[in-house]
PDB file of N, CA and C in Angstrom:
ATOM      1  N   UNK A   1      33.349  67.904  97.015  1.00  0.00           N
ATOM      2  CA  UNK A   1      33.347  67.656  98.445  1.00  0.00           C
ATOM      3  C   UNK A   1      34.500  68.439  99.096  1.00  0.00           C
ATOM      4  N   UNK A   2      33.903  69.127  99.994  1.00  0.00           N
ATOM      5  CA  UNK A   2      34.930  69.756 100.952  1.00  0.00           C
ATOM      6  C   UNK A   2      36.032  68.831 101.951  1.00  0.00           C
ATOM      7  N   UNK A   3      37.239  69.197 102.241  1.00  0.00           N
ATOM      8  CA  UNK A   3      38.237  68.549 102.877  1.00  0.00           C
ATOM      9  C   UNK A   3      38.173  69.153 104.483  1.00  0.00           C
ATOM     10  N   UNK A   4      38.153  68.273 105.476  1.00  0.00           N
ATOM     11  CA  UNK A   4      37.975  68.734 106.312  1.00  0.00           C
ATOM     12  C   UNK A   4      39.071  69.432 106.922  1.00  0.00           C
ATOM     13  N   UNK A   5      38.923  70.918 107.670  1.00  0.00           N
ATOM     14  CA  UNK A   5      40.115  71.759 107.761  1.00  0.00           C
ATOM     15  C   UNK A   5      40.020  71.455 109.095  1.00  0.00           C
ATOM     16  N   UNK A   6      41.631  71.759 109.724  1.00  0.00           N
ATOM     17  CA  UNK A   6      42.727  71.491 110.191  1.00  0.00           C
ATOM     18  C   UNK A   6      43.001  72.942 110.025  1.00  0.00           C
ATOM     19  N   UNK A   7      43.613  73.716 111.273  1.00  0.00           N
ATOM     20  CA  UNK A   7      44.210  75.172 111.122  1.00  0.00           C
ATOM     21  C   UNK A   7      45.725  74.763 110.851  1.00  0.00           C
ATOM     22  N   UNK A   8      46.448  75.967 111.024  1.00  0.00           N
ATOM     23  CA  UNK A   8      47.824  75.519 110.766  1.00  0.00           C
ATOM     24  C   UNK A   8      48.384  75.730 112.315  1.00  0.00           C
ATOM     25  N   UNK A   9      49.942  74.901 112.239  1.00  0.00           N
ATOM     26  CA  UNK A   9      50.389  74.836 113.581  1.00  0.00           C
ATOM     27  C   UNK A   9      50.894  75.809 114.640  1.00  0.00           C
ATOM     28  N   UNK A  10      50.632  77.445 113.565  1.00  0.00           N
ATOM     29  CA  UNK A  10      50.689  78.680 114.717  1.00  0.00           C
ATOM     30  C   UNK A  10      49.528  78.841 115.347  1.00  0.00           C
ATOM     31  N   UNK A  11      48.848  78.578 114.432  1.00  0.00           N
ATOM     32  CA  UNK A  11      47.819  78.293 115.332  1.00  0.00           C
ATOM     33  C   UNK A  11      47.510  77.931 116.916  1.00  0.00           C
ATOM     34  N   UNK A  12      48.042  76.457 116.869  1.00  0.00           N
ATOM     35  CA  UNK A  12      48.607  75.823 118.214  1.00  0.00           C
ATOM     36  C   UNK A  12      49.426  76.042 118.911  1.00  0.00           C
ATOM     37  N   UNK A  13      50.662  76.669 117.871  1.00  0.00           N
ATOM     38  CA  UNK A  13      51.276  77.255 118.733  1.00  0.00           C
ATOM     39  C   UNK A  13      51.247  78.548 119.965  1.00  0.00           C
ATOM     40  N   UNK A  14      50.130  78.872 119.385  1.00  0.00           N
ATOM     41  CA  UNK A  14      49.756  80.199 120.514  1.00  0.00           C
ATOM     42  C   UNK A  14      49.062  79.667 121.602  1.00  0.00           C
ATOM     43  N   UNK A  15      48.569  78.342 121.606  1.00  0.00           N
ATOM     44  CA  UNK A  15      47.788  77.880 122.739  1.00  0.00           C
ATOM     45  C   UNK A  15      46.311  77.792 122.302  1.00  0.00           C
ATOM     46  N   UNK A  16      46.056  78.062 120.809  1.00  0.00           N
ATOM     47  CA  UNK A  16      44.211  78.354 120.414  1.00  0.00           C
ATOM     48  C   UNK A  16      43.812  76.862 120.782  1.00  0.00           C
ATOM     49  N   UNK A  17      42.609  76.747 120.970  1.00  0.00           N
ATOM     50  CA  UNK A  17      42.211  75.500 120.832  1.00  0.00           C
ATOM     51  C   UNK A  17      41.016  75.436 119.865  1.00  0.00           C
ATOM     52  N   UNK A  18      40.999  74.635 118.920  1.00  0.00           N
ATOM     53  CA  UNK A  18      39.615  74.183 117.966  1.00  0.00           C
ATOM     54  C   UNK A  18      39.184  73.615 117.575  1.00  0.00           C
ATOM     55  N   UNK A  19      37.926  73.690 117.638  1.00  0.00           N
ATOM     56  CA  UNK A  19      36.872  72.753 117.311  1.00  0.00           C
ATOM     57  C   UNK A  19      36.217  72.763 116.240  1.00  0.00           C
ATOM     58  N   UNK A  20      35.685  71.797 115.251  1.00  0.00           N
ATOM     59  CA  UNK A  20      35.235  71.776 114.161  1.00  0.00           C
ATOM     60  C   UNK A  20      34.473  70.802 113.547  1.00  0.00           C
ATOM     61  N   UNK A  21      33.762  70.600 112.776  1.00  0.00           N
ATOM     62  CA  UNK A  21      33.099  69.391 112.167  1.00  0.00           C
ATOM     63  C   UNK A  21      33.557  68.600 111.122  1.00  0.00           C
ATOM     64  N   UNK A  22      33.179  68.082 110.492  1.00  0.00           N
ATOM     65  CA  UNK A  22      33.202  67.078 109.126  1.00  0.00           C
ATOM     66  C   UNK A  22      32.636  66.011 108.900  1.00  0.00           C
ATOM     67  N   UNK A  23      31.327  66.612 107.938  1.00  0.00           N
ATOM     68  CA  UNK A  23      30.474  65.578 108.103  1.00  0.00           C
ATOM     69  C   UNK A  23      29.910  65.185 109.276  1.00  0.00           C
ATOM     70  N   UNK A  24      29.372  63.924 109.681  1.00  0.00           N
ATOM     71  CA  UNK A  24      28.703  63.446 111.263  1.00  0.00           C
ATOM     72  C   UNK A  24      30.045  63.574 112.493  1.00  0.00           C
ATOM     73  N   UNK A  25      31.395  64.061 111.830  1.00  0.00           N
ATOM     74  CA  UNK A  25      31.846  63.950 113.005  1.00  0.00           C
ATOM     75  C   UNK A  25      32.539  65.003 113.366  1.00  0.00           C
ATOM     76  N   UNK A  26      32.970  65.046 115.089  1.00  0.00           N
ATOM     77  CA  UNK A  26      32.542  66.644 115.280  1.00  0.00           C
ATOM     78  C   UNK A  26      34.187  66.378 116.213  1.00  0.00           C
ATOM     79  N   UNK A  27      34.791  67.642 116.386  1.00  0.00           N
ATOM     80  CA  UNK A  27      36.623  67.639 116.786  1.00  0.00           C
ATOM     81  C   UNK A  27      36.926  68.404 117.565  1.00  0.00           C
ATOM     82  N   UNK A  28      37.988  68.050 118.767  1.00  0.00           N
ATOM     83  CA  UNK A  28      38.549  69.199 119.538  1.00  0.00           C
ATOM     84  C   UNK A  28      39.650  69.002 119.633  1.00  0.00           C
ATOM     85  N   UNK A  29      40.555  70.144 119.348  1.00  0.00           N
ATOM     86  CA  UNK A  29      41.900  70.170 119.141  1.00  0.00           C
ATOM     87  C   UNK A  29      42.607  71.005 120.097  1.00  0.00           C
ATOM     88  N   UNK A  30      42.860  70.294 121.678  1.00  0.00           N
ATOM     89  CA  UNK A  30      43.985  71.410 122.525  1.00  0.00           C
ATOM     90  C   UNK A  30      45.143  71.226 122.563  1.00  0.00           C
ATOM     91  N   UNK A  31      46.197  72.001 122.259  1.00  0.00           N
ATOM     92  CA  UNK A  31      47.114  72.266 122.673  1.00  0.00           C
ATOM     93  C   UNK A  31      47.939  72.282 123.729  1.00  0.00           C
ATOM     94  N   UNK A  32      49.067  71.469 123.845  1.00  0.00           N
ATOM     95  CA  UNK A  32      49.845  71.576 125.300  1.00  0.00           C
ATOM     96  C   UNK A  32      51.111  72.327 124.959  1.00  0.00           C
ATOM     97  N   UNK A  33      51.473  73.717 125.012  1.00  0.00           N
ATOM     98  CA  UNK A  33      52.836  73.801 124.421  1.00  0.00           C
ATOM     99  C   UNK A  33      53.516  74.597 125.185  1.00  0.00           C
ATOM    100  N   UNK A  34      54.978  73.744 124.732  1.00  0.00           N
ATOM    101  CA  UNK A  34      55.705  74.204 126.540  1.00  0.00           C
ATOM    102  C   UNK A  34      56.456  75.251 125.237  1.00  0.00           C
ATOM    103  N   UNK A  35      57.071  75.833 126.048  1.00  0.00           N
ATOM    104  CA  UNK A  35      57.834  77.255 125.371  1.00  0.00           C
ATOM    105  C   UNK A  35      59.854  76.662 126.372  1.00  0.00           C
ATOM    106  N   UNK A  36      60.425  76.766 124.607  1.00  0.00           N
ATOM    107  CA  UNK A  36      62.123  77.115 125.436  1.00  0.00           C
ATOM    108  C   UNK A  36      62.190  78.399 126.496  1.00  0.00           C
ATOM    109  N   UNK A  37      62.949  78.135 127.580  1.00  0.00           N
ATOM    110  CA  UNK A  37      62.999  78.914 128.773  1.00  0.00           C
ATOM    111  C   UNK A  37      64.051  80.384 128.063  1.00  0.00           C
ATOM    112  N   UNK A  38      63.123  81.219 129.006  1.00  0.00           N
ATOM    113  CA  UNK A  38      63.874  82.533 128.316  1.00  0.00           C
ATOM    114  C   UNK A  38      63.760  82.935 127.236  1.00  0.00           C
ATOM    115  N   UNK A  39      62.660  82.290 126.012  1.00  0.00           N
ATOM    116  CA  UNK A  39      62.819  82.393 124.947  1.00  0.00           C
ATOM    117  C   UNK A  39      61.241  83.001 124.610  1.00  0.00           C
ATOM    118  N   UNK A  40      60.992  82.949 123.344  1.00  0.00           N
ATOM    119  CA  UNK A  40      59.464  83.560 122.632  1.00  0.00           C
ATOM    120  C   UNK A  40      59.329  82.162 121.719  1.00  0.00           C
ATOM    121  N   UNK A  41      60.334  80.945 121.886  1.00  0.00           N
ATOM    122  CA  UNK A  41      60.516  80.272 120.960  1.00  0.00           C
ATOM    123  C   UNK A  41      59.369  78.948 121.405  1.00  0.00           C
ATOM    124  N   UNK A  42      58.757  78.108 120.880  1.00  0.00           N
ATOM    125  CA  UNK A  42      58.119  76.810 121.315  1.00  0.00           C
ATOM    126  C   UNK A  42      59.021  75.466 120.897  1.00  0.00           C
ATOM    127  N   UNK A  43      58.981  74.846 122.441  1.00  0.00           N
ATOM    128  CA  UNK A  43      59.904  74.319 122.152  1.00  0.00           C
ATOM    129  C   UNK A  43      58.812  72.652 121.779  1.00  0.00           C
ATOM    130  N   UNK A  44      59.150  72.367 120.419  1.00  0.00           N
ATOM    131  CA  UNK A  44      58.501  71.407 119.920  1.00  0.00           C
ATOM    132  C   UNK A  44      58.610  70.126 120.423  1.00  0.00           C
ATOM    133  N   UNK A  45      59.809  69.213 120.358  1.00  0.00           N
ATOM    134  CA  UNK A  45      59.722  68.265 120.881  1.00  0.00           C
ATOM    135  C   UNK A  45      58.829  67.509 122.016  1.00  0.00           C
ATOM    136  N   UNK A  46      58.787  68.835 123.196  1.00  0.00           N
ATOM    137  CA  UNK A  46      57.846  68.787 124.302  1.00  0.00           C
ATOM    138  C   UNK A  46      56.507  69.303 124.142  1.00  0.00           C
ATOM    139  N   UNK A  47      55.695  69.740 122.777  1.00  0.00           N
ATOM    140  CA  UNK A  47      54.808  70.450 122.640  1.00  0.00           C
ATOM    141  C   UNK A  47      53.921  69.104 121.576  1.00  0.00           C
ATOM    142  N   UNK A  48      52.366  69.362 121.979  1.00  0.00           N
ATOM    143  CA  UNK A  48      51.607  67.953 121.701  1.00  0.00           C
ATOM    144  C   UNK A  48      50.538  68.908 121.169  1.00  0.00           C
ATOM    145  N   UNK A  49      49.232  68.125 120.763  1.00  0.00           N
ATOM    146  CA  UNK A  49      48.265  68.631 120.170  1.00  0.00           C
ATOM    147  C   UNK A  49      46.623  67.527 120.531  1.00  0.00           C
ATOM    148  N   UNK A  50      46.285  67.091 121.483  1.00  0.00           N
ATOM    149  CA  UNK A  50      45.168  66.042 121.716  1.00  0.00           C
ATOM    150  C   UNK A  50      43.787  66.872 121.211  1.00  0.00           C
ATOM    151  N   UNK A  51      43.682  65.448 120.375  1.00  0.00           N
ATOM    152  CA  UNK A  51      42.323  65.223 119.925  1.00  0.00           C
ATOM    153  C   UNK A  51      41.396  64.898 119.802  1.00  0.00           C
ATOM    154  N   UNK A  52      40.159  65.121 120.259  1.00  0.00           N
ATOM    155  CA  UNK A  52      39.080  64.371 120.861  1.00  0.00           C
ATOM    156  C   UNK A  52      38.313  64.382 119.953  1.00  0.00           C
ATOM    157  N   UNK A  53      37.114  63.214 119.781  1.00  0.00           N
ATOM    158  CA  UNK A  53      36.125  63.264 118.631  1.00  0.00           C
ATOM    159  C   UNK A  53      34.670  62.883 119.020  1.00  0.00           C
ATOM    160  N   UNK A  54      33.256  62.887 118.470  1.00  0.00           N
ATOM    161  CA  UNK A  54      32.542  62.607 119.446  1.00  0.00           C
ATOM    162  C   UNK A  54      31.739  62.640 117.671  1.00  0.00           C
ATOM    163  N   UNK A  55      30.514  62.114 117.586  1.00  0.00           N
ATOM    164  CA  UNK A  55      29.514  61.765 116.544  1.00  0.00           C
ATOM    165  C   UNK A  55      28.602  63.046 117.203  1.00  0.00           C
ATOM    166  N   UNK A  56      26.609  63.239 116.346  1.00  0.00           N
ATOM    167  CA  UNK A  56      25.857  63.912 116.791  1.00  0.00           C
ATOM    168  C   UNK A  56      26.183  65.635 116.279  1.00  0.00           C
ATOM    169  N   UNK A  57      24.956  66.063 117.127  1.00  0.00           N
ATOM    170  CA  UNK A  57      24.441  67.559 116.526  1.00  0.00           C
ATOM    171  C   UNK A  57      25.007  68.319 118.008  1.00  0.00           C
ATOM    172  N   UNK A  58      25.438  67.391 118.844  1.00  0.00           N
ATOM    173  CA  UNK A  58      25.782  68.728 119.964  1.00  0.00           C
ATOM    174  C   UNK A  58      27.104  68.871 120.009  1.00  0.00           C
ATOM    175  N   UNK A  59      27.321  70.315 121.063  1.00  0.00           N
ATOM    176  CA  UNK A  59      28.511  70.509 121.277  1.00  0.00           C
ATOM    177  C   UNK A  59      29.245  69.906 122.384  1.00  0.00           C
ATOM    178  N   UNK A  60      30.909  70.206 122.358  1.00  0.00           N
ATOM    179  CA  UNK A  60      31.229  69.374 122.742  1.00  0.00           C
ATOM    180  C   UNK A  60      30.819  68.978 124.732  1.00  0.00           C
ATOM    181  N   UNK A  61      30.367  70.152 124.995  1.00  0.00           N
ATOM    182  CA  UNK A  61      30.249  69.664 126.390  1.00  0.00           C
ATOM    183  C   UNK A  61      28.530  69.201 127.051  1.00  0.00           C
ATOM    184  N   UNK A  62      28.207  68.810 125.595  1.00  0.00           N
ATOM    185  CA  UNK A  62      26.681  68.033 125.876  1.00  0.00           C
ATOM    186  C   UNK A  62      26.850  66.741 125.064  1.00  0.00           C
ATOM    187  N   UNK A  63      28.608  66.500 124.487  1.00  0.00           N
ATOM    188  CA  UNK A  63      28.142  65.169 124.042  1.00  0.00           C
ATOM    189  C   UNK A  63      29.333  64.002 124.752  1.00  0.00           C
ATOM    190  N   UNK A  64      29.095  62.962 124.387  1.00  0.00           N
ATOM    191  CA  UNK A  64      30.290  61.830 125.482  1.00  0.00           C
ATOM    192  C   UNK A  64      31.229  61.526 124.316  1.00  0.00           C
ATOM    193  N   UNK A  65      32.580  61.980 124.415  1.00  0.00           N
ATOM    194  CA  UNK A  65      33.866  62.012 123.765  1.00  0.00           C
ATOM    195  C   UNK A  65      33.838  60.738 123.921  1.00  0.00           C
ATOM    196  N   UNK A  66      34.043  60.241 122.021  1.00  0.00           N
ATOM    197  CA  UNK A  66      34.242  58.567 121.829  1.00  0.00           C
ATOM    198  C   UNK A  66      35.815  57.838 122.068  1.00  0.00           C
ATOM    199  N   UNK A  67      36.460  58.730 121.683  1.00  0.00           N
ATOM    200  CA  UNK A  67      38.328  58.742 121.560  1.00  0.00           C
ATOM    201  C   UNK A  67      39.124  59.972 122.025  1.00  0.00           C
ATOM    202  N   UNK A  68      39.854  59.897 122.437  1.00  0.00           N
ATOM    203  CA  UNK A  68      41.051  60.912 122.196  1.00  0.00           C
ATOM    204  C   UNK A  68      42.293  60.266 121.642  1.00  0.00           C
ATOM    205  N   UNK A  69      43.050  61.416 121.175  1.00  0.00           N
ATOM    206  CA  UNK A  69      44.420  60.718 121.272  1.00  0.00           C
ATOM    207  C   UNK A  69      45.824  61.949 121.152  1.00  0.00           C
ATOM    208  N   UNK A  70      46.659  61.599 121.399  1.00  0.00           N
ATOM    209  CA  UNK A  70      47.874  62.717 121.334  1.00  0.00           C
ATOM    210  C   UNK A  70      49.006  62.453 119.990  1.00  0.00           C
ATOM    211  N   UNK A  71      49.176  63.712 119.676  1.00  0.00           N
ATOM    212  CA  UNK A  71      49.825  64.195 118.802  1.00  0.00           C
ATOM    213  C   UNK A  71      51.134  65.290 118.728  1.00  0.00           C
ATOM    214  N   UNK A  72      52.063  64.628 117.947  1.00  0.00           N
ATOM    215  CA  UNK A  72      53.070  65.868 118.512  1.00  0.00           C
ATOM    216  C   UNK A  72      52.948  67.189 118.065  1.00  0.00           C
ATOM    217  N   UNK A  73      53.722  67.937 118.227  1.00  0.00           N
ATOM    218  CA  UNK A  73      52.830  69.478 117.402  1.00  0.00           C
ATOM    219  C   UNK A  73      54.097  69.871 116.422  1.00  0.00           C
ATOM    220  N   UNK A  74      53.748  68.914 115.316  1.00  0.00           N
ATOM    221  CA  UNK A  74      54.697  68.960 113.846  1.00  0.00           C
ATOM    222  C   UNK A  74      54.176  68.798 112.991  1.00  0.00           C
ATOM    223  N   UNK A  75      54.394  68.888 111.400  1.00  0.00           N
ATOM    224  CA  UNK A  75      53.566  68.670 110.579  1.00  0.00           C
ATOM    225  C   UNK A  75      52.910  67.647 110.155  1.00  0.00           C
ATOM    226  N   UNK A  76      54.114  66.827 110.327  1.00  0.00           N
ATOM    227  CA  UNK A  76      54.223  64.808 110.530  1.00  0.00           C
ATOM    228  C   UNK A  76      52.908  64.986 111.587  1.00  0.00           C
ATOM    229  N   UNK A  77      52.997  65.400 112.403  1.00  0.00           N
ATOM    230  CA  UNK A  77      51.986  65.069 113.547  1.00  0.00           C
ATOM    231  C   UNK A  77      50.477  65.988 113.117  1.00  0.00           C
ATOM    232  N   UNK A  78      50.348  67.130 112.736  1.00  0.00           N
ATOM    233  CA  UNK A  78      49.155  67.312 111.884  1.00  0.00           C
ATOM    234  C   UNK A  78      48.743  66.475 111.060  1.00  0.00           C
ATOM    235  N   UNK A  79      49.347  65.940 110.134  1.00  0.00           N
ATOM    236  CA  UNK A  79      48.762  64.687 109.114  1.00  0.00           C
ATOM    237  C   UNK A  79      48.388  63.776 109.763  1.00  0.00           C
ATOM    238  N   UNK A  80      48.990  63.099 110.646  1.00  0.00           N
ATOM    239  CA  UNK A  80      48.714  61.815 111.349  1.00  0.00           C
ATOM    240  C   UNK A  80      47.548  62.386 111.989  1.00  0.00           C
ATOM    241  N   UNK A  81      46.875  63.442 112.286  1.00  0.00           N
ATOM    242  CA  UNK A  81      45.716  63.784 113.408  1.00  0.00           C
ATOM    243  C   UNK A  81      44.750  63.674 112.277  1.00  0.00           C
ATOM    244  N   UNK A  82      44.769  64.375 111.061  1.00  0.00           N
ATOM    245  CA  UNK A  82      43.834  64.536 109.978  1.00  0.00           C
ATOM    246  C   UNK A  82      43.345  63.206 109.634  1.00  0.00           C
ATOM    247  N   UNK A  83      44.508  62.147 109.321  1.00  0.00           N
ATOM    248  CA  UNK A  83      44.162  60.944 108.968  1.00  0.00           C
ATOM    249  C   UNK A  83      43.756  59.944 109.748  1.00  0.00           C
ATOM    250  N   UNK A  84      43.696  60.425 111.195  1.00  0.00           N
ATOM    251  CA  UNK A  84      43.120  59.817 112.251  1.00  0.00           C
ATOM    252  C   UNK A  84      41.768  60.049 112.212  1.00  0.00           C
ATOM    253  N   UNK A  85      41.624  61.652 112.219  1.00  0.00           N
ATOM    254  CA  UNK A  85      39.959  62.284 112.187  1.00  0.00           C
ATOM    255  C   UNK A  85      38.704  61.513 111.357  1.00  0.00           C
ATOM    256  N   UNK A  86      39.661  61.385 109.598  1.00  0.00           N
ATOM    257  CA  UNK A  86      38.933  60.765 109.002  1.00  0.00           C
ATOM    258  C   UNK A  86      38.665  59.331 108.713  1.00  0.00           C
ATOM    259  N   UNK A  87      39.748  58.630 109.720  1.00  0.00           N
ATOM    260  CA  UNK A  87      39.109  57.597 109.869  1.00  0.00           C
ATOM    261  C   UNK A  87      37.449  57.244 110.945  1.00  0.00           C
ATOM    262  N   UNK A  88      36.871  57.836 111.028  1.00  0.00           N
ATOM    263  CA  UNK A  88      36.210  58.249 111.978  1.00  0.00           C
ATOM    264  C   UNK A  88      35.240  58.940 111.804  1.00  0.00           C
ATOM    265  N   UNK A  89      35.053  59.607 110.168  1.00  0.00           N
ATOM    266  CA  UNK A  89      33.762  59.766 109.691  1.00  0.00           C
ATOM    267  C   UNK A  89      32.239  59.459 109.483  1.00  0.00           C
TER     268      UNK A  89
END
């Protein structure tokens, strides 16, 4: 059995946003990330990751989002989103 993927947090950090499946349940992952001033740097503390989830065969803007929830954008906070997701399978 496959593990459901999760990109990594440069990912987010660039602002990508993604969406993905696992099993019956289907994920959207945006990004809010503020950047240190003057810098190229992201400044984490203030930088989040919300996650929305929804059951079904459609995408996300033909189906009714069951949950969201927010996440900080750390690794601690990737795990906690993963283990959120799959509660929810």
């Amino acid at each position: 059995m496959q593990d459901i993927y999760i990109p990594t947090l440069h990912t987010f950090e660039n602002s990508n946003i993604f969406t993905g499946s696992y099993q019956g349940l289907r994920f959207k992952i945006t990004p809010d990330v503020t950047m240190l001033p003057g810098d190229k740097e992201v400044d984490v503390p203030k930088s989040s990751m919300k996650a929305e989830y929804w059951h079904g065969p459609y995408c996300y803007e033909k189906s009714e989002i069951e949950e969201e929830k927010v996440f900080p954008l750390t690794p601690e906070g990737r795990a906690e989103m993963t283990a959120w997701l799959l509660e929810h399978v």
